[in-house]
Structure formats: structure tokens, C-alpha cells
Protein backbone atom coordinates (compact mmCIF):
# COMPACT_ATOMS: atom_id res chain seq x y z
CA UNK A 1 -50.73 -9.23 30.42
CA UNK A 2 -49.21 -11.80 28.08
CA UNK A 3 -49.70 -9.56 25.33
CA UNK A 4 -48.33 -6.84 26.84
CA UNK A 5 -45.29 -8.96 27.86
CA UNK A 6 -44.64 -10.72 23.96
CA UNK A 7 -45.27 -7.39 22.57
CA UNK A 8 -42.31 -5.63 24.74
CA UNK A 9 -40.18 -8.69 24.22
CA UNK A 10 -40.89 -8.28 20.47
CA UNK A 11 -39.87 -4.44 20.37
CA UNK A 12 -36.73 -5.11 22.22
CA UNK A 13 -35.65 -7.47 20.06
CA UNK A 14 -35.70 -5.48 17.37
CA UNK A 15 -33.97 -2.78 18.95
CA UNK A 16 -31.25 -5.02 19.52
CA UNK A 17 -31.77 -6.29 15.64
CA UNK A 18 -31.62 -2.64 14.65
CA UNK A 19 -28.28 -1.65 17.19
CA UNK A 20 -26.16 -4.88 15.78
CA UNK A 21 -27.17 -3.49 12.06
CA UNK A 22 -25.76 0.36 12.97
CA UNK A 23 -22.68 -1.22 14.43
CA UNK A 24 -21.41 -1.65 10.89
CA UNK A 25 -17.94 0.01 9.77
CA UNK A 26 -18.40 3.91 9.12
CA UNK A 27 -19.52 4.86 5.54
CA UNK A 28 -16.49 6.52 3.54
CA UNK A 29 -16.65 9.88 3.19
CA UNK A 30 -14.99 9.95 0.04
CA UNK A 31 -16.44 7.87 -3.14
CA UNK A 32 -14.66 4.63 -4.34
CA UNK A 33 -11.52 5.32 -6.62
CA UNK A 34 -12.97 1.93 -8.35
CA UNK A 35 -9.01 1.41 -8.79
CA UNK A 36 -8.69 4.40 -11.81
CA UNK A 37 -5.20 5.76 -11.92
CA UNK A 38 -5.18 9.16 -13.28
CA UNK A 39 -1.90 10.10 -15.44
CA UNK A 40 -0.20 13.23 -15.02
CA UNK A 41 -1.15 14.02 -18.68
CA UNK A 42 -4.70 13.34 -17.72
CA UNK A 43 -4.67 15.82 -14.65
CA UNK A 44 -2.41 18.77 -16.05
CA UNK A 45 -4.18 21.41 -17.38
CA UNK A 46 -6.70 24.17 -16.75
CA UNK A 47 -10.46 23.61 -15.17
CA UNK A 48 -13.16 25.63 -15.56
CA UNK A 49 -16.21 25.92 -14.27
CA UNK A 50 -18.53 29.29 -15.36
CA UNK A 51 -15.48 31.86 -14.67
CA UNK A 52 -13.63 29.54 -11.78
CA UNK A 53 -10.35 27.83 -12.65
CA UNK A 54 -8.44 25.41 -11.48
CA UNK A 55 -4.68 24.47 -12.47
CA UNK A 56 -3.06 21.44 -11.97
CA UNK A 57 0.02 20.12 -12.35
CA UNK A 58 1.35 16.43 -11.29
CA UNK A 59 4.30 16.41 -9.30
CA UNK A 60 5.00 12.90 -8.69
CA UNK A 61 4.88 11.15 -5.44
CA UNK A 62 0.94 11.07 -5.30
CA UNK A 63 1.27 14.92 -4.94
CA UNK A 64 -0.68 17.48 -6.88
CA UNK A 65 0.51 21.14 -7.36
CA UNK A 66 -2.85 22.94 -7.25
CA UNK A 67 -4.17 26.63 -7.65
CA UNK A 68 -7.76 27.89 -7.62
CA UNK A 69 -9.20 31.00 -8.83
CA UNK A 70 -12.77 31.56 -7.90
CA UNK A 71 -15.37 33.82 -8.99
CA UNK A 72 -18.78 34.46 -7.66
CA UNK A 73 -20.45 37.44 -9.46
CA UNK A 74 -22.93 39.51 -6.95
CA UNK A 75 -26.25 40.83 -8.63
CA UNK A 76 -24.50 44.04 -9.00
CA UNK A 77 -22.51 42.41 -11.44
CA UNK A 78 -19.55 43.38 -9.24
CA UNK A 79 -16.86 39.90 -8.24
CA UNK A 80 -16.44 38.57 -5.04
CA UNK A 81 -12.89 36.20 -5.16
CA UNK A 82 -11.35 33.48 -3.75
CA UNK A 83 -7.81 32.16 -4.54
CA UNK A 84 -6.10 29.04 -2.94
CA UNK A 85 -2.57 27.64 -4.09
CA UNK A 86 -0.74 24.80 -2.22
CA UNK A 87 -0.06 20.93 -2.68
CA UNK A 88 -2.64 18.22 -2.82
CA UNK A 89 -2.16 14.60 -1.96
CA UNK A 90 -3.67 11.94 -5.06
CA UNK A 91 -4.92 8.45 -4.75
CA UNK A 92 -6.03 6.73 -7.45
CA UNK A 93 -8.49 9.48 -9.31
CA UNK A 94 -9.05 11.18 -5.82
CA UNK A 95 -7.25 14.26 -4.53
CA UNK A 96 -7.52 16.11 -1.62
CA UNK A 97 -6.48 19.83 -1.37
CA UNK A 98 -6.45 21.51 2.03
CA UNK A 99 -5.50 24.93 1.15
CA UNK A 100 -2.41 26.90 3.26
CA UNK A 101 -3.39 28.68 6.57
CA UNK A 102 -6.90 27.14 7.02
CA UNK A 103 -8.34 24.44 9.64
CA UNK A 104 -11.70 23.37 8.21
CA UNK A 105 -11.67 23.81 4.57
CA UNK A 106 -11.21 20.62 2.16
CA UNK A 107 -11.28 20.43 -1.45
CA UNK A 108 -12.52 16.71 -2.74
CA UNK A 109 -10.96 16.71 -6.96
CA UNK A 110 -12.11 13.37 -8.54
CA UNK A 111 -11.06 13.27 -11.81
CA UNK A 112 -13.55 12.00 -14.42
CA UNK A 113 -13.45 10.43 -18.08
CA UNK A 114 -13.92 12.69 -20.75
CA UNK A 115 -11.53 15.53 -19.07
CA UNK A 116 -13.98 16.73 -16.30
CA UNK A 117 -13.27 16.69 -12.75
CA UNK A 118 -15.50 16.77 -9.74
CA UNK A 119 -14.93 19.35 -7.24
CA UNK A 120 -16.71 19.27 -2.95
CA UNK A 121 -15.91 21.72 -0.93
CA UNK A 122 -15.91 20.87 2.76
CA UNK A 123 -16.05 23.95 4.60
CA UNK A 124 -17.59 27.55 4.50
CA UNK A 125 -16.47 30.11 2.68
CA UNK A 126 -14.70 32.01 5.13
CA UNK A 127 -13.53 28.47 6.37
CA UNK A 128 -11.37 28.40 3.01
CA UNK A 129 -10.36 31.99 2.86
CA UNK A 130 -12.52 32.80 -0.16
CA UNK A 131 -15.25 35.92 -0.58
CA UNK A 132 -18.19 36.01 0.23
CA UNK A 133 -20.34 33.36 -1.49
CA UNK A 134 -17.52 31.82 -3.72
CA UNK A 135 -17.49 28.13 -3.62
CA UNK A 136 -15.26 25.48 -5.57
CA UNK A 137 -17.73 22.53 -5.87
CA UNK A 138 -19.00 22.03 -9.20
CA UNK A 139 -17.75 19.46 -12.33
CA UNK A 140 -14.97 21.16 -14.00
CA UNK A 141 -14.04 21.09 -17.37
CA UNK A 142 -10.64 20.54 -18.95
CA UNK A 143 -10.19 23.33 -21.10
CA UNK A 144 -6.34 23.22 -21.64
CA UNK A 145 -4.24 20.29 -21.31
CA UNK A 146 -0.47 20.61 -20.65
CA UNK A 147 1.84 22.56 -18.00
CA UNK A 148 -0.36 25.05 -16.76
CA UNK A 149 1.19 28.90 -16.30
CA UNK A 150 1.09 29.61 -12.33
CA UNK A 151 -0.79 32.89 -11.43
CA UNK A 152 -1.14 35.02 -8.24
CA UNK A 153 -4.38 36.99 -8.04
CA UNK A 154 -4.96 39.45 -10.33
CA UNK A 155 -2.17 38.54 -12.95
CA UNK A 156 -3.37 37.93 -16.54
């Protein structure tokens, strides 16, 4: 009976033990900017990533003019698209894009040294208005710096 007794009194104390550690602040969904200020000469340019592009071009204001062209080629070798254009907001070397007419998409850029730039995708998709299987995550390469030329789909 005493056993019994020290051994529940044991296990509820380290449920409380366990409840005061989980009452922490929430984790950051986001990475640390670790402070890194990105220049607009650093972010201007042209991305890519396989046959996926992104342009960007600093507006001032911590505000990002941003389009993305996305490719995903089917096994039929035939291209599914996705396209996004809008504004982005910029903290340090974090910006978030949530493309024009959607609810639950949100594009994560983190710019990197070395002129990459790392690209999550929160949200389906169809949640971002893309085809079928088109996706912008993935590290990006700068492969133009400068003012980049603004495209709609299909223009080349």
C-alpha cells in the first residue's frame, strides 16, 4: 500500500514537472534572422531553382516586389505551372510572400550568403493557385543580379 501510494505520488509529480516544462513560450515558426540585413542589391535579381524562377525587386519600406514562375514537369514530359506576383513584407533576411487571392498559401524567402535563398511553402498546391504538383520550396540560386524584367505567364 505504501508503495503503491509513493509510486502514484512520484508519477504525479512528474506530470506536473513535465506540464510546467510545456508551458514554455511557443516555438517560432520562422528561423532566427540572427540580425542579417539583406541589401536591396543583395535581393534583386533572378532565382532559380531546376526551371522555377523567382524575381525580386526591393522596394523600400521592408517591402519586396515578388513574382514566381513555377515549373513541375509530369513524366510525360508535358509542364504543369504555377505563377504568383504580388508584394512581400522583409525583416531582416526573412520575407514573407502571401500571394493575391489566396487564404492558406505562404511563401517563407530567407536569403542566404553566397546569393542563394531559401524558399517554404506553407500551403498545398491548389492552396497557392499553382498546378498540379508545382511547389516553390527549394534553395534558389541567384542567377542574375540587378532590376529584374517583370513577366506575366507565358511572355519570354
Amino acid at each position: 500500500m505504501k508503495r503503491t501510494f509513493l509510486l502514484a505520488l512520484g508519477i504525479v509529480t512528474v506530470g506536473f514537472a513535465t506540464a510546467a516544462q510545456e508551458s514554455s513560450a511557443p516555438l517560432s515558426p520562422k528561423p532566427p534572422n540572427n540580425n542579417q540585413i539583406v541589401t536591396a542589391r543583395q535581393a534583386n535579381g533572378v532565382y532559380r531553382y531546376y526551371q522555377s524562377e523567382f524575381r525580386i525587386l526591393a522596394l523600400g519600406q521592408h517591402k519586396l516586389k515578388v513574382q514566381f514562375d513555377g515549373i513541375y514537369m509530369t513524366p510525360a514530359k508535358s509542364p504543369n505551372m504555377g505563377y504568383a506576383m504580388g508584394e512581400a513584407d522583409i525583416e531582416g533576411n526573412i520575407a514573407t510572400f502571401k500571394p493575391p487571392d489566396t487564404e492558406r498559401c505562404e511563401i517563407t524567402l530567407v536569403f542566404l550568403p553566397k546569393n542563394k535563398m531559401k524558399v517554404a511553402q506553407d500551403g498545398s498546391d491548389f492552396d497557392c493557385g499553382f498546378g498540379h504538383n508545382v511547389y516553390a520550396t527549394g534553395i534558389y540560386r541567384k542567377i542574375r543580379g540587378g532590376t529584374p524584367k517583370f513577366e506575366s505567364p507565358g511572355e519570354e
